[in-house]
N, C-alpha and C. Protein backbone atom coordinates (compact mmCIF):
# COMPACT_ATOMS: atom_id res chain seq x y z
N UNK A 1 0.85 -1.18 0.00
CA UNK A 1 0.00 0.00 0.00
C UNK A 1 0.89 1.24 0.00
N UNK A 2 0.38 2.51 -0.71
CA UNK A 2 1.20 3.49 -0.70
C UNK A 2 0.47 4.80 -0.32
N UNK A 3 0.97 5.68 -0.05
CA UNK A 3 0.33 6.65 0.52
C UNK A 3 -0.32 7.85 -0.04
N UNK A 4 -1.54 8.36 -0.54
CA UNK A 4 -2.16 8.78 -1.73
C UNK A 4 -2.39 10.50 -1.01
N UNK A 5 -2.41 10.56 0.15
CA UNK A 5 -3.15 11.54 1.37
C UNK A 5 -3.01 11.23 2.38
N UNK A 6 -2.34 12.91 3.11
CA UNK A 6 -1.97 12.49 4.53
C UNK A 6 -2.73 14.36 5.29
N UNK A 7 -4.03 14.16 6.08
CA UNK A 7 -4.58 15.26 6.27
C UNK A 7 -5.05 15.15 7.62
N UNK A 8 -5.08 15.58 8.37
CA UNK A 8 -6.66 15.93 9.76
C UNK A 8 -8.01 16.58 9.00
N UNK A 9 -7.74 16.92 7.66
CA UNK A 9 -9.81 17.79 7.35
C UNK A 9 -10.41 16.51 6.97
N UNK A 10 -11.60 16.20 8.04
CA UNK A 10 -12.03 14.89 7.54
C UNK A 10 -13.44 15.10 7.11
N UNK A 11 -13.40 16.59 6.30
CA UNK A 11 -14.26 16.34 5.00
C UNK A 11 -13.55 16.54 3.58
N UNK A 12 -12.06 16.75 3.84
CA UNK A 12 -11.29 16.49 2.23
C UNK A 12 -11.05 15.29 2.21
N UNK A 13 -10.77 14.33 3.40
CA UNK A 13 -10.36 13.12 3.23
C UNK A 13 -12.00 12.17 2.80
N UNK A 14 -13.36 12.84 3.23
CA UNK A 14 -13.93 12.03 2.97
C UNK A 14 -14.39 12.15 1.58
N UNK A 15 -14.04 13.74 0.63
CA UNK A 15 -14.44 13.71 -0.38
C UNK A 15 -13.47 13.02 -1.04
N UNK A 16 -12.20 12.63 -0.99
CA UNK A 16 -11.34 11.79 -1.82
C UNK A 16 -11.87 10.54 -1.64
N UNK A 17 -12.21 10.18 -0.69
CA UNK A 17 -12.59 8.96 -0.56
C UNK A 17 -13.51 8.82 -1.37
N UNK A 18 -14.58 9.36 -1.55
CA UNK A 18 -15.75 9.68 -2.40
C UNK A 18 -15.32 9.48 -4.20
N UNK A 19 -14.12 10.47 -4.17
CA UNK A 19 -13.50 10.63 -5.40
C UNK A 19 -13.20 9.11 -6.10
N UNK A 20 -12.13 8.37 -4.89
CA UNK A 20 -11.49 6.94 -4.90
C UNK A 20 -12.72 5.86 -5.34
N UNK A 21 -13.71 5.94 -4.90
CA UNK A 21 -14.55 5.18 -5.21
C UNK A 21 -15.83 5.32 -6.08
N UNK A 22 -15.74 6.08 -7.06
CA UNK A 22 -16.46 6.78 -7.74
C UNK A 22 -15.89 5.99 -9.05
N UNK A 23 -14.39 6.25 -9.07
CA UNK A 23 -13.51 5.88 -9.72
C UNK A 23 -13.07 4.11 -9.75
N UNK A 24 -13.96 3.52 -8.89
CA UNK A 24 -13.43 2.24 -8.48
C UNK A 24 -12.16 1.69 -7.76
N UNK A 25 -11.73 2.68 -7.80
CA UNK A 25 -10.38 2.69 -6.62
C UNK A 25 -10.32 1.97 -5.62
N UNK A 26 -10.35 1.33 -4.75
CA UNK A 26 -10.45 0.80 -3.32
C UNK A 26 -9.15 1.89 -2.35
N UNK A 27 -9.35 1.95 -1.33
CA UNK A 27 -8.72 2.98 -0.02
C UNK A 27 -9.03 2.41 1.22
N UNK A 28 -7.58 2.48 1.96
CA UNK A 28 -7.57 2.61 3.46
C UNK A 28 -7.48 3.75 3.91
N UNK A 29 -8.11 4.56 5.16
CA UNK A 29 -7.96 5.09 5.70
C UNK A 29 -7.21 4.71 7.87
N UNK A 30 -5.63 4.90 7.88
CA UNK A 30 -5.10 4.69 8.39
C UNK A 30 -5.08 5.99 9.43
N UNK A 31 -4.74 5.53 11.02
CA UNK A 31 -4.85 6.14 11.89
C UNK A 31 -5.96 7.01 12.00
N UNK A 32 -6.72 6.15 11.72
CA UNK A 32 -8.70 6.76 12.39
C UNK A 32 -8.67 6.67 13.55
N UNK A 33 -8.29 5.60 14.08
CA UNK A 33 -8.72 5.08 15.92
C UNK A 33 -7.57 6.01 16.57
N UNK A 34 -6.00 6.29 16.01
CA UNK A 34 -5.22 6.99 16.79
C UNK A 34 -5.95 8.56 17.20
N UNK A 35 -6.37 8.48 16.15
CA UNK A 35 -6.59 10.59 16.18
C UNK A 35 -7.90 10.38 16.91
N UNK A 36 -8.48 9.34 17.27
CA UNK A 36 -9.78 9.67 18.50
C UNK A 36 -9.54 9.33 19.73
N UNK A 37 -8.19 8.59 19.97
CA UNK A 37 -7.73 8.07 21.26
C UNK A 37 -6.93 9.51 21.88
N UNK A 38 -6.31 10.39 20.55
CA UNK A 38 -5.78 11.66 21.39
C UNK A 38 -6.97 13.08 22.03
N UNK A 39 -8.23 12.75 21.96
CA UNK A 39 -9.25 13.00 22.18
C UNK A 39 -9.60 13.86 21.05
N UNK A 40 -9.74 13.69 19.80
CA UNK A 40 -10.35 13.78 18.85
C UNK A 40 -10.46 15.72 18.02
N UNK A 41 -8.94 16.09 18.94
CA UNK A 41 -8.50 17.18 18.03
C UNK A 41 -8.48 17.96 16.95
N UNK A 42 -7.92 16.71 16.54
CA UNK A 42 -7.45 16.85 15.06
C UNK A 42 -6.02 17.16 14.84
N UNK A 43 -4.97 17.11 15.81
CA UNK A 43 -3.63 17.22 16.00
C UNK A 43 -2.87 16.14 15.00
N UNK A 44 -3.51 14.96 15.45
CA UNK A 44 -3.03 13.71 14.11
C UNK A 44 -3.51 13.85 12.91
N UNK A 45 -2.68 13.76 11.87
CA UNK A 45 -3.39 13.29 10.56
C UNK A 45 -3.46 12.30 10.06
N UNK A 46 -4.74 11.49 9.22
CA UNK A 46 -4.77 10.39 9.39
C UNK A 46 -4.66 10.01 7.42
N UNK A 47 -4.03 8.96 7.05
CA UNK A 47 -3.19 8.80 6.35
C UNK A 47 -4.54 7.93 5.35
N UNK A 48 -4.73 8.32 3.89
CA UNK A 48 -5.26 7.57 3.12
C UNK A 48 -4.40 6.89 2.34
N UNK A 49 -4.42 5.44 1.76
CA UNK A 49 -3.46 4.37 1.45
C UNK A 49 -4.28 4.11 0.22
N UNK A 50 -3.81 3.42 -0.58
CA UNK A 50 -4.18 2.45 -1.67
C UNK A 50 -2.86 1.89 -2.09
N UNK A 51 -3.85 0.93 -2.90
CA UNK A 51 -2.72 0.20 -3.34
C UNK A 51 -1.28 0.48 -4.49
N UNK A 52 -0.37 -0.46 -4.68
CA UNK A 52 0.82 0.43 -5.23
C UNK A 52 0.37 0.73 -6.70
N UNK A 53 -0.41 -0.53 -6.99
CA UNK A 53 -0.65 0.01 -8.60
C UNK A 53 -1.62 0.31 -8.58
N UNK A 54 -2.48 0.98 -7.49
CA UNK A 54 -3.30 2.25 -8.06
C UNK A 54 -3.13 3.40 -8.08
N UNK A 55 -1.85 3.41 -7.34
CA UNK A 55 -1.13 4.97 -6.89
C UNK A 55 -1.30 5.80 -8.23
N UNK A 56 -0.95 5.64 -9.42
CA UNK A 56 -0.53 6.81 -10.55
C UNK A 56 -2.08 6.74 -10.82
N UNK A 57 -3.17 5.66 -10.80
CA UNK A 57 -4.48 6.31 -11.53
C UNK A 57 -5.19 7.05 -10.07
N UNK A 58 -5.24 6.93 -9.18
CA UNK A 58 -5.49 7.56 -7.52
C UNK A 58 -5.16 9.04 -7.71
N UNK A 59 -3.56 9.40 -8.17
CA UNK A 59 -3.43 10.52 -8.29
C UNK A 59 -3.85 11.33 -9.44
N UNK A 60 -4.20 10.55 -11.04
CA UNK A 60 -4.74 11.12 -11.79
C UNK A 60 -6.68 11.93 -11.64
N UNK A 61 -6.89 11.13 -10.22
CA UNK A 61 -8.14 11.28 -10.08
C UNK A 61 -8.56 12.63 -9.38
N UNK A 62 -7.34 12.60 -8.64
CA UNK A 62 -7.22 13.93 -7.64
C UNK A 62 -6.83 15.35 -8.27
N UNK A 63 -6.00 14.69 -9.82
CA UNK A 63 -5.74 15.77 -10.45
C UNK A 63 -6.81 16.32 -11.34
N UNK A 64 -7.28 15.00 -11.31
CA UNK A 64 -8.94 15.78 -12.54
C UNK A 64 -9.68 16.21 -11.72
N UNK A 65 -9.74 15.86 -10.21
CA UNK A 65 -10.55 16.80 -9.88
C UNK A 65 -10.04 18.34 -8.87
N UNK A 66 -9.15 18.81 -9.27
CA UNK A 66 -8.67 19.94 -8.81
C UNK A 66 -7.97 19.83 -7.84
N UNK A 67 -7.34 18.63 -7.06
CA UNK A 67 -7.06 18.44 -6.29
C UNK A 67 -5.74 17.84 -5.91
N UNK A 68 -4.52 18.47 -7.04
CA UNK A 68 -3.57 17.81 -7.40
C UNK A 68 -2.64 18.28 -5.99
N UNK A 69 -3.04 19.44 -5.52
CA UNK A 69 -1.89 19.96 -4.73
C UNK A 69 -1.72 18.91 -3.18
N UNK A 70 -3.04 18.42 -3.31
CA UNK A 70 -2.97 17.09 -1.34
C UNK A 70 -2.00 16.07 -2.29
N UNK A 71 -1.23 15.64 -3.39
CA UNK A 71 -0.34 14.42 -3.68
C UNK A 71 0.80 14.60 -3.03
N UNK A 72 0.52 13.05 -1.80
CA UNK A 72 2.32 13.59 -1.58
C UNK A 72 3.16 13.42 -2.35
């Protein structure tokens, strides 16, 4: 798995997610449970994953939709 998005706004992370699967993409969203155990801040950011060979079409998706600048 590789790392597609790394944020605390968890309504950009949920519109990528949205994006990811629109697209047929499949996504993890990593360190959900950490960032609510630090009492739910938003200090952590929690890391969206996919897989390695979806990484270049993942990021083409983010770029069609205006959203090229969250690629790490």
């Amino acid at each position: 798995m590789k790392e597609l998005l790394r944020t605390n706004d968890v309504v950009k992370l949920s519109w990528v997610e949205a994006l990811l699967a629109d697209a047929g993409i499949g996504c993890v969203v990593l360190d959900l449970h950490t960032s609510i155990l630090e009492g739910s801040i938003g200090i952590l950011p929690r890391r969206l994953m996919v897989a390695d060979e979806d990484l270049p079409r993942a990021q083409g998706v983010l770029r069609d939709a205006g959203e090229g600048a969250l690629i790490q």
